[in-house]
N, C-alpha and C. Protein backbone atom coordinates (compact mmCIF):
# COMPACT_ATOMS: atom_id res chain seq x y z
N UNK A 1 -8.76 8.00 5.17
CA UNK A 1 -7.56 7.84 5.97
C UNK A 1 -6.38 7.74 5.02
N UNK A 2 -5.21 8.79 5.06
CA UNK A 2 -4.59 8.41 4.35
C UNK A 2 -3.06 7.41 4.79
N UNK A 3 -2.42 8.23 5.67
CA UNK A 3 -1.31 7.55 6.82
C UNK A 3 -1.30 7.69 8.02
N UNK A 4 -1.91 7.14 9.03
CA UNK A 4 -1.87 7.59 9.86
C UNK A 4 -0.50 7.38 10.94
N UNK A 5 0.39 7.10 10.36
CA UNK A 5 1.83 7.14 11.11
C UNK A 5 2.99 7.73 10.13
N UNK A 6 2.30 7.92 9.33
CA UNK A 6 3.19 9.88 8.23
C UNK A 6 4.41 10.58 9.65
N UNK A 7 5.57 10.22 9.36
CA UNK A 7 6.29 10.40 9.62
C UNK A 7 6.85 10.38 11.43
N UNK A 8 6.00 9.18 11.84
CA UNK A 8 6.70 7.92 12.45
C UNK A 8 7.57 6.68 13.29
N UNK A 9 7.61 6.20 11.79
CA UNK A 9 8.54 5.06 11.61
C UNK A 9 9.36 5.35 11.66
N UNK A 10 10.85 4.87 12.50
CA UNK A 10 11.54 4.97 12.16
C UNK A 10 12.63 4.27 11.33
N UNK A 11 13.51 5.19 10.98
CA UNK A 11 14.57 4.74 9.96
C UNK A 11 15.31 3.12 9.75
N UNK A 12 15.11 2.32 8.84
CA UNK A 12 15.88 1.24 8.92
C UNK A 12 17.74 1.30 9.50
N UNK A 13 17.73 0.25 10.03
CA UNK A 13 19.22 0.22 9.97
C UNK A 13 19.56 -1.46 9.24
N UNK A 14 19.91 -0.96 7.89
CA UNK A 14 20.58 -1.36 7.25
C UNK A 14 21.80 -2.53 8.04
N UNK A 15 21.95 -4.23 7.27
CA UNK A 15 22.98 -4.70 7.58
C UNK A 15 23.63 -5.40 6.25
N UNK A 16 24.82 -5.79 5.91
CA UNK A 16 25.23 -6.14 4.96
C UNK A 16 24.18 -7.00 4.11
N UNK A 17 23.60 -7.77 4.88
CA UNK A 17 22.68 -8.59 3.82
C UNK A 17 21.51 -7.82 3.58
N UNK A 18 21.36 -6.77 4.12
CA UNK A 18 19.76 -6.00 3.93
C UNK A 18 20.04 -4.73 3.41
N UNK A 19 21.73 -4.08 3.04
CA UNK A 19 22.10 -3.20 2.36
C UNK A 19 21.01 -2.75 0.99
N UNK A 20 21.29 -3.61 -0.01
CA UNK A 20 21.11 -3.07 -1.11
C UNK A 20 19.60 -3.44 -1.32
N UNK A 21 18.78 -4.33 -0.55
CA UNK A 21 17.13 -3.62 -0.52
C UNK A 21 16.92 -2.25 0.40
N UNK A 22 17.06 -1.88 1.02
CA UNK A 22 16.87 -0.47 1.51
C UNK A 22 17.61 1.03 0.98
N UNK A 23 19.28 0.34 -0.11
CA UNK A 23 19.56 1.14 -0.56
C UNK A 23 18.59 1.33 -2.12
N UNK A 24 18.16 0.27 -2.63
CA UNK A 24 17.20 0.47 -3.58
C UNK A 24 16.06 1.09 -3.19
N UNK A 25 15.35 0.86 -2.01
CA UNK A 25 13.97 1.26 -1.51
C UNK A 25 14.20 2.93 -1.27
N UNK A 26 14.93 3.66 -0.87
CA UNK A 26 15.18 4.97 -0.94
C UNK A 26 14.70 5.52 -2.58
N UNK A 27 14.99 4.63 -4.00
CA UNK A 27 15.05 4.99 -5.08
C UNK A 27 13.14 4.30 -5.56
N UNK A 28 12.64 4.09 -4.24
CA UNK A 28 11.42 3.24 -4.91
C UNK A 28 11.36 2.31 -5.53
N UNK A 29 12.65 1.20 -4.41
CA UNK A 29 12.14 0.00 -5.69
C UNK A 29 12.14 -1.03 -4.85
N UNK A 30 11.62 -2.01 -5.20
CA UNK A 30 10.62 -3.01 -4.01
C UNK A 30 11.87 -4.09 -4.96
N UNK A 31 12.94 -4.62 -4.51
CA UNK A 31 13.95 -5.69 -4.42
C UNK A 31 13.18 -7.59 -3.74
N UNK A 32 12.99 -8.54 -4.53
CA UNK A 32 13.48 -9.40 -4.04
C UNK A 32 14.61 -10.32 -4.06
N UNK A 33 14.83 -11.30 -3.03
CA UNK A 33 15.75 -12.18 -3.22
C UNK A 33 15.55 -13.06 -4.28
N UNK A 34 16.20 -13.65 -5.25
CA UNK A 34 15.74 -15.03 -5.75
C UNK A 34 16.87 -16.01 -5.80
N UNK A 35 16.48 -17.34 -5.53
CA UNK A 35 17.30 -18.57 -5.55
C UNK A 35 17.47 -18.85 -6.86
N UNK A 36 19.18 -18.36 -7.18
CA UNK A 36 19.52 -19.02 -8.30
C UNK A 36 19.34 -20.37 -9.13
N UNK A 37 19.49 -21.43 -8.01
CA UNK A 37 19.12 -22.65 -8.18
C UNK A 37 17.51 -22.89 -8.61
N UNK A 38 16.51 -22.38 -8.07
CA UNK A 38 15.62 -22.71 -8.08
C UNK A 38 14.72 -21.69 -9.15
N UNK A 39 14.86 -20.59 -8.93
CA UNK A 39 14.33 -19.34 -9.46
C UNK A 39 13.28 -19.14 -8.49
N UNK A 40 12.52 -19.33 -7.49
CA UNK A 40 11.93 -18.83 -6.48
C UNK A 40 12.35 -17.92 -5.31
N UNK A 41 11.56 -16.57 -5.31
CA UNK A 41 11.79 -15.63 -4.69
C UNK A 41 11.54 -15.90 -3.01
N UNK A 42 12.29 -15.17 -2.37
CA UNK A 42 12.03 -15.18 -1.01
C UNK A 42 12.20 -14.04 -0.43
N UNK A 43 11.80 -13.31 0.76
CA UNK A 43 11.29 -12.26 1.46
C UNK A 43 11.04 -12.83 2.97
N UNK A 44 11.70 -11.67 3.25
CA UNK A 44 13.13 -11.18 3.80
C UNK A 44 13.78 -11.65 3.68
N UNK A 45 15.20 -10.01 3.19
CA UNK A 45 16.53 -10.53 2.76
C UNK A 45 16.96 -11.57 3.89
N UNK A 46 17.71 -12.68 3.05
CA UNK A 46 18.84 -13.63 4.18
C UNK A 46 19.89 -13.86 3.30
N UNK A 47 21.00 -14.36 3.92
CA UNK A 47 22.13 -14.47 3.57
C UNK A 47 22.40 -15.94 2.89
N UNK A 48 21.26 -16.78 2.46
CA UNK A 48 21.10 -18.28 2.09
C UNK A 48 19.34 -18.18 1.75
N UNK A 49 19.43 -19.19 0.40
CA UNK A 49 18.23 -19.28 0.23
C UNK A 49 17.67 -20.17 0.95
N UNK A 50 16.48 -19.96 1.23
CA UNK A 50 15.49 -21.04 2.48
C UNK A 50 15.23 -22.37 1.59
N UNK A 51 15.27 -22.41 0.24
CA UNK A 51 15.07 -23.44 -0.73
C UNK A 51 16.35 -24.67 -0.78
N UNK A 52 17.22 -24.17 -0.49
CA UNK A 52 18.34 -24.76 -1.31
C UNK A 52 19.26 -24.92 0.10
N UNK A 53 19.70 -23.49 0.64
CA UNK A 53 20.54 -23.40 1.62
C UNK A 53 21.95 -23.13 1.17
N UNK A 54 21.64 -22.72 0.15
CA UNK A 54 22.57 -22.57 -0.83
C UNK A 54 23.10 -20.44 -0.83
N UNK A 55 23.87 -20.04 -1.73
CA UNK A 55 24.24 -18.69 -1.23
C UNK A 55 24.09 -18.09 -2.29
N UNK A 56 24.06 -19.05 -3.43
CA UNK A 56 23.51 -18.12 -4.65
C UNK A 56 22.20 -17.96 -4.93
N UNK A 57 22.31 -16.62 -4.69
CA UNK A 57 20.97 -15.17 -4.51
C UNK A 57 21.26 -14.17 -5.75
N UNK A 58 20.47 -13.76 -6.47
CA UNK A 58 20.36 -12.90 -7.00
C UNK A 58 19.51 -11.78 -6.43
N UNK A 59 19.18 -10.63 -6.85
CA UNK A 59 17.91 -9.82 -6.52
C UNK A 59 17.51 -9.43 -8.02
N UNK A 60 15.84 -9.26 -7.88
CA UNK A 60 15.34 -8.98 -8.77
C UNK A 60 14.04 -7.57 -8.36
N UNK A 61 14.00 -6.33 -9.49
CA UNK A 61 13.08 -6.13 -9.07
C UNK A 61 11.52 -6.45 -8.70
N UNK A 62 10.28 -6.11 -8.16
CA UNK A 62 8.85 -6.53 -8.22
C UNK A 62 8.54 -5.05 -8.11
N UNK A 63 7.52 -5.38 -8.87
CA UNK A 63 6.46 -4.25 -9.08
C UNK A 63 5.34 -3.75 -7.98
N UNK A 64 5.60 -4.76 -6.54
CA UNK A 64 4.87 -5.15 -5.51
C UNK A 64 3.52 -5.32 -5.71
N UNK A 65 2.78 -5.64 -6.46
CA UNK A 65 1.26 -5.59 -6.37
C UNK A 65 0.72 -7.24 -5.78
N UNK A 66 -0.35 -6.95 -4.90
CA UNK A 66 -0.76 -8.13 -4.55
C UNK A 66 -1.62 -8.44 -4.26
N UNK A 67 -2.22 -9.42 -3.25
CA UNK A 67 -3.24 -9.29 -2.40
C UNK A 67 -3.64 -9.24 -1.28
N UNK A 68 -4.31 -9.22 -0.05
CA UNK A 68 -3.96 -8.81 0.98
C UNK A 68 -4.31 -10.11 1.60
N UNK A 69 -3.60 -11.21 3.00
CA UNK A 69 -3.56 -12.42 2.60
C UNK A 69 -4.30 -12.31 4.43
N UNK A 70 -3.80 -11.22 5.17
CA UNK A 70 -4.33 -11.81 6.61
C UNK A 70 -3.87 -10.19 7.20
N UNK A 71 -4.81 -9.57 7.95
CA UNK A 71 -4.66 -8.14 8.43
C UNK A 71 -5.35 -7.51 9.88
N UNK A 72 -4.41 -6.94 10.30
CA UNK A 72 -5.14 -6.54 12.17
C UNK A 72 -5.89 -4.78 11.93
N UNK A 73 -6.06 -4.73 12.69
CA UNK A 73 -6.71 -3.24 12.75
C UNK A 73 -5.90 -2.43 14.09
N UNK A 74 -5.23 -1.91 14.23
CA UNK A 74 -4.44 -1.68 15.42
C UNK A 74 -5.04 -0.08 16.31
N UNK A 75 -5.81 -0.07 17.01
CA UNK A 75 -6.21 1.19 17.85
C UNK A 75 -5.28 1.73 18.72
N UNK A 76 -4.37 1.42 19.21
CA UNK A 76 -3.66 1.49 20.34
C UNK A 76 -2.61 0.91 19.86
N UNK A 77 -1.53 1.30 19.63
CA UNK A 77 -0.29 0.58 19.19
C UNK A 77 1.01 1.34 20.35
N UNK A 78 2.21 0.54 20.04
CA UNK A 78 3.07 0.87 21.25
C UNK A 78 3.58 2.53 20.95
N UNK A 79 4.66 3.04 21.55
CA UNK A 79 5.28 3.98 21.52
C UNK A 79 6.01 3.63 20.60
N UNK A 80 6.28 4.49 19.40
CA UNK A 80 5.57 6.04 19.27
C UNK A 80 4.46 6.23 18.87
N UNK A 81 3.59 5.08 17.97
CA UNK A 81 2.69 5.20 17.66
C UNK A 81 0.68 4.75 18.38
N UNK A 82 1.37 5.21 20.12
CA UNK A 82 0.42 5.32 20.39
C UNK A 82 -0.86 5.97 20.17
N UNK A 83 -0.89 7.45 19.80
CA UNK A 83 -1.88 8.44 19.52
C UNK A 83 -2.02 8.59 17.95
N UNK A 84 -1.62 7.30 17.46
CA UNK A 84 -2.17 7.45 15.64
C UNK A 84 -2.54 6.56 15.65
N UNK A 85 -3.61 5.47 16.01
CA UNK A 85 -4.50 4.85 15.87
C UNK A 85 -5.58 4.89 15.08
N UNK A 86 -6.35 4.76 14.62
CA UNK A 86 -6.24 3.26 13.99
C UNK A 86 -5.45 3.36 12.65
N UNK A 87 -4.56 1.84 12.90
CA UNK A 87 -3.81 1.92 11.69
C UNK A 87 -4.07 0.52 11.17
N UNK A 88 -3.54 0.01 9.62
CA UNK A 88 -3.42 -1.15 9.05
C UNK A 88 -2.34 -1.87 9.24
N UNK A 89 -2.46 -3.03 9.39
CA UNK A 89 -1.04 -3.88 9.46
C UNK A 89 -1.49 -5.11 8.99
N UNK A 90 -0.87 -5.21 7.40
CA UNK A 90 -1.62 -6.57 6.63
C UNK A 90 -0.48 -7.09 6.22
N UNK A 91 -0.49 -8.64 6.31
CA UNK A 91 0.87 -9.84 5.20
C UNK A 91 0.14 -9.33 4.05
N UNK A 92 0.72 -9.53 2.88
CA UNK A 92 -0.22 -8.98 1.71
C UNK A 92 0.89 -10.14 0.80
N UNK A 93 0.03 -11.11 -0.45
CA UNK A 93 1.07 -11.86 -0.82
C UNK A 93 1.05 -11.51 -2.30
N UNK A 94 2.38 -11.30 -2.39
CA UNK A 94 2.83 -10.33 -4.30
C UNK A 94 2.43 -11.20 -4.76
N UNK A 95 2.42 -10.71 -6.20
CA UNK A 95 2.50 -11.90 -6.84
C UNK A 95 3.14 -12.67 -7.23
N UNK A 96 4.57 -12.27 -7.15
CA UNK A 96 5.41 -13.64 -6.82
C UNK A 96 5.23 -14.73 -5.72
N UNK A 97 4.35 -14.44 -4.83
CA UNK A 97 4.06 -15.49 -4.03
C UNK A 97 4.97 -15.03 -2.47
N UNK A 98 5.44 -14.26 -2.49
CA UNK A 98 6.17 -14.04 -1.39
C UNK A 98 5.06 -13.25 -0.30
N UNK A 99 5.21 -12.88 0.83
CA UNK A 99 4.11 -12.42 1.63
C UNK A 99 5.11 -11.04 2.38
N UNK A 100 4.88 -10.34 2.37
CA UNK A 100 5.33 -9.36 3.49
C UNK A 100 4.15 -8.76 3.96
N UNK A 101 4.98 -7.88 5.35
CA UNK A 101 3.97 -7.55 6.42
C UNK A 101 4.17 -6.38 6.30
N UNK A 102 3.00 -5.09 6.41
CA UNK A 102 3.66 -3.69 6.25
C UNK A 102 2.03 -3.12 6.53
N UNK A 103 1.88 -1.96 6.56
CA UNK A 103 0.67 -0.82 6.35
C UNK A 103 0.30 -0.86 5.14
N UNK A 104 -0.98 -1.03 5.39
CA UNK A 104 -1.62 -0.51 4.06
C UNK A 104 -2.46 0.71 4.13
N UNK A 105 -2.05 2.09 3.57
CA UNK A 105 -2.24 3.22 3.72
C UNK A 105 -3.93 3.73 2.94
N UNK A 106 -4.07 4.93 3.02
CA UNK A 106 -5.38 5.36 2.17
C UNK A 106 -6.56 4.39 1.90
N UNK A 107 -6.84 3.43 3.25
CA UNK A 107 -8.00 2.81 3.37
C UNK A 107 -8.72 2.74 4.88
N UNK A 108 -9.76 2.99 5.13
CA UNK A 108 -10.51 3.07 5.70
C UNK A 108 -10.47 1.47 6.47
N UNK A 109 -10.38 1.31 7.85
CA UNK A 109 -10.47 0.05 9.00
C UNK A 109 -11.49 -0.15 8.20
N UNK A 110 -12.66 -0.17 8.35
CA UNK A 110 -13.87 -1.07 7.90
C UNK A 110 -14.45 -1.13 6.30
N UNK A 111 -12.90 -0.73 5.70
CA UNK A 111 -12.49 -1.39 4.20
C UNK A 111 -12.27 -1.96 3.53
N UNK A 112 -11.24 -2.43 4.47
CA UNK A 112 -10.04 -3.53 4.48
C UNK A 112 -11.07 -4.49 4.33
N UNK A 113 -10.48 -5.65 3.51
CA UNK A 113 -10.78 -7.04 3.59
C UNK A 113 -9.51 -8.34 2.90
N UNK A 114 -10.07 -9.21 3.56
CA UNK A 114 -9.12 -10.48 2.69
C UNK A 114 -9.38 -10.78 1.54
N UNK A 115 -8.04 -10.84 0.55
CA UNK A 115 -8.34 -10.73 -0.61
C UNK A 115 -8.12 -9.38 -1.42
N UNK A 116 -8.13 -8.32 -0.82
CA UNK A 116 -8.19 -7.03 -1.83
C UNK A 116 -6.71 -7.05 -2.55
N UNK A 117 -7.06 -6.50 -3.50
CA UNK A 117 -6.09 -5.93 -4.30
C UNK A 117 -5.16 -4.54 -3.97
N UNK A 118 -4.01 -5.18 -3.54
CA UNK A 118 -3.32 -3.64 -2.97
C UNK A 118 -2.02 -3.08 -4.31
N UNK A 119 -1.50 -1.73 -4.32
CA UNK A 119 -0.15 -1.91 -4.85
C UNK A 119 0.83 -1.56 -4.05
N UNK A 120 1.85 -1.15 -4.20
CA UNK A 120 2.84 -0.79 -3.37
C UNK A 120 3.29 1.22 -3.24
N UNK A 121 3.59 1.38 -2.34
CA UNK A 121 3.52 2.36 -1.97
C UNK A 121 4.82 2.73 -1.55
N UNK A 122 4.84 3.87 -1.01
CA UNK A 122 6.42 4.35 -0.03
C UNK A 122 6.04 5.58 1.20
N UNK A 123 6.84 5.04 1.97
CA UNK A 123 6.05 6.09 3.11
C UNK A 123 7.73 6.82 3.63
N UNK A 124 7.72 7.71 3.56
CA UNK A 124 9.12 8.40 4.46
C UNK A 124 9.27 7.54 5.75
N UNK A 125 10.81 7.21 5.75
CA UNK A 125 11.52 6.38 7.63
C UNK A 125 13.04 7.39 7.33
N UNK A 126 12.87 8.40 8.11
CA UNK A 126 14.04 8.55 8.34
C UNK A 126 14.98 9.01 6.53
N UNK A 127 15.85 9.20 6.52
CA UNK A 127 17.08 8.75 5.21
C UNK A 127 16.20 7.98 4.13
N UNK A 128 15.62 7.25 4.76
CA UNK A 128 15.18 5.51 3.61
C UNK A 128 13.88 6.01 3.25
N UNK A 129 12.94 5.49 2.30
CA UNK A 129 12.06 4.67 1.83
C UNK A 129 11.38 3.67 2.47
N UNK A 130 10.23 3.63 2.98
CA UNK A 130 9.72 2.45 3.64
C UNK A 130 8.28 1.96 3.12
N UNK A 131 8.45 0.63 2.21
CA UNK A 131 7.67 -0.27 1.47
C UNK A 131 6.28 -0.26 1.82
N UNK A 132 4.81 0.37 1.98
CA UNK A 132 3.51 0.07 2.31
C UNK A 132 2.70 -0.44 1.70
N UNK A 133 1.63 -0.47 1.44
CA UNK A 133 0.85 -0.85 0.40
C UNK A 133 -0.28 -0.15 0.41
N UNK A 134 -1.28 0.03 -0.38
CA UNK A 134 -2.73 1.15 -0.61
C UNK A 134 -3.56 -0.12 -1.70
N UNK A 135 -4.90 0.62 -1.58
CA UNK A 135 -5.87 -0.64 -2.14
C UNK A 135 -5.88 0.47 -3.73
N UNK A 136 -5.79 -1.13 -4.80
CA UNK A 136 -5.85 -0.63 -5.65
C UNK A 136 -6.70 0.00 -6.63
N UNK A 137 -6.65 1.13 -7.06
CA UNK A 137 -7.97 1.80 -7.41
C UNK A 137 -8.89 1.52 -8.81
């Protein structure tokens, strides 16, 4: 299986605070937030760190590699992606510790497990870049 929702997703819409991760993700690059104060990363962009509450944010790149932390198997999913079933939809947590939720592509439903080792990927949305993950080989 390699994608089974290959062209999809659609396109992000971009907002001032989520600008410059999606304008990086077009260039392949997996952006996090980090709390100046603290140096701990957080995911999804916000406009205040969840640590501090504070506004100084930097971004840094990640290399996205992780592990896969909790994942559904989806047969039937809504419109549009009703008739591309079965797909992956795993939190997967980097190794910075942050968790995002996304597809994990080029693995087989009865592959998948908790724990695997994924890296990061890119799947076409539209204009943008959109962040997936694949098990690592």
């Amino acid at each position: 299986m390699s994608d089974p929702l290959a062209g999809l997703r659609p396109a992000p819409i971009p907002t001032n605070i989520t600008e410059e991760f999606w304008n990086a993700a077009k260039n392949e690059e997996f952006l996090l937030q980090y709390c100046s104060e603290t140096g701990q990363a957080q995911f999804f962009p916000r406009p205040v760190s969840v640590f501090t509450g504070g506004r100084a944010l930097e971004w840094r790149k990640s290399d996205g590699n992780g592990e896969v932390y909790s994942f559904t198997i989806t047969r039937r999913g809504p419109p549009p992606f009703r008739d591309a079933g079965p797909y992956i939809i795993a939190t997967v947590e980097l190794d910075e510790g942050v968790r995002v939720m996304s597809n994990v592509i080029d693995c087989e439903p009865e592959d998948m497990k908790i724990g695997m080792k994924v890296e990061l990927a890119w799947a076409e949305a539209g204009d943008y870049k959109f962040p997936v993950f694949r098990p690592v080989s």
